[in-house]
Protein backbone atom coordinates (compact mmCIF):
# COMPACT_ATOMS: atom_id res chain seq x y z
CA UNK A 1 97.08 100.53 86.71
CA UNK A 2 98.22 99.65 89.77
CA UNK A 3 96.45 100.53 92.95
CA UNK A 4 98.56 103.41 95.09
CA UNK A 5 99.44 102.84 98.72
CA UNK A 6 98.11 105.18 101.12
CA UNK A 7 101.03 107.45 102.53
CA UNK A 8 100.93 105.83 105.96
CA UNK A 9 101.31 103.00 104.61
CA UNK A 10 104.00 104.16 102.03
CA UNK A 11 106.19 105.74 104.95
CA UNK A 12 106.13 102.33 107.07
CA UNK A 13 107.23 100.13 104.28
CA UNK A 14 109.89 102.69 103.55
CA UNK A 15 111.12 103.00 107.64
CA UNK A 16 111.39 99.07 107.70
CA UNK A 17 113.45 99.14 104.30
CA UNK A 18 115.81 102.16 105.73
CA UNK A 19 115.68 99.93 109.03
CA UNK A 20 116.65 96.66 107.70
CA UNK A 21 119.22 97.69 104.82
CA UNK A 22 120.87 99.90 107.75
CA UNK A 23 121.34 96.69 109.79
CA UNK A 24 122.59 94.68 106.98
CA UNK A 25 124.97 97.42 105.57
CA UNK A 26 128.48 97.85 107.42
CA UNK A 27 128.74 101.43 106.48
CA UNK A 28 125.13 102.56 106.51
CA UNK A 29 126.42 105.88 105.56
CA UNK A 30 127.80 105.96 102.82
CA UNK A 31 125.65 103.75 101.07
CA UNK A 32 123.64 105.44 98.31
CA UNK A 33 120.78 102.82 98.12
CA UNK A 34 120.10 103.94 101.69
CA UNK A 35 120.80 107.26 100.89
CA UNK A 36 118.10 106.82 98.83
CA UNK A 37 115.66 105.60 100.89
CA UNK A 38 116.02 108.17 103.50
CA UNK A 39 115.36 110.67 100.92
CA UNK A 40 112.34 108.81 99.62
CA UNK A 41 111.36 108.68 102.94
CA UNK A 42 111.63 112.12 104.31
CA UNK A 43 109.36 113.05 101.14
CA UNK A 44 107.10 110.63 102.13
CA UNK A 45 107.37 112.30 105.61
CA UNK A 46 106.73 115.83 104.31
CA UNK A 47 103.77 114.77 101.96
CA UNK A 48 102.24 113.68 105.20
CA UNK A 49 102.69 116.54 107.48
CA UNK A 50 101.70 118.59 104.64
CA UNK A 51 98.52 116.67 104.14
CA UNK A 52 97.61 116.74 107.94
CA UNK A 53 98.29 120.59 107.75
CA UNK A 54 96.12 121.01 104.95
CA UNK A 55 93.46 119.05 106.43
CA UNK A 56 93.67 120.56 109.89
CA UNK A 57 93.24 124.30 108.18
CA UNK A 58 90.05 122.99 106.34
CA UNK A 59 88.28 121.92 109.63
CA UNK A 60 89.15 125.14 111.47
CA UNK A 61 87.27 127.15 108.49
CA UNK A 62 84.67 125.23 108.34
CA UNK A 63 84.27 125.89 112.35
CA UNK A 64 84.66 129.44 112.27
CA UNK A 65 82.26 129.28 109.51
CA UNK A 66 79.29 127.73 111.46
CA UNK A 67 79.50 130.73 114.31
C-alpha cells in the first residue's frame, strides 16, 4: 500500500492544482475538473478544521482534569 499524505500536506498540493488549472483554464468556472478540485479541497479543508477541533477539545479535558 501506498503511504498516505498528511492532510497539510494533502490541502497544499490540492491549492496549487486549483491554483494552476485556474490560471491555465479560460473559464475557470465552469470547468468541472476544477470544480472538482475545489470540492476535494474544501473536504480536505473541513477534515482539517475538524481534526484541530477535535484535538483542541482533548487538551482542554485533560487540563481541567489535572485541577
Amino acid at each position: 500500500m501506498a503511504k498516505r499524505r498528511s492532510l497539510q500536506e494533502d490541502t497544499v498540493a490540492l491549492k496549487t492544482k486549483v491554483r494552476e488549472s485556474s490560471v491555465k483554464s479560460e473559464t475557470p468556472e465552469g470547468n468541472p475538473a476544477i470544480r472538482s478540485l475545489r470540492k476535494r479541497l474544501k473536504r480536505a479543508q473541513r477534515k482539517v478544521r475538524l481534526v484541530k477541533q477535535r484535538e483542541k477539545a482533548r487538551t482542554a479535558g485533560k487540563a481541567g482534569d489535572e485541577k
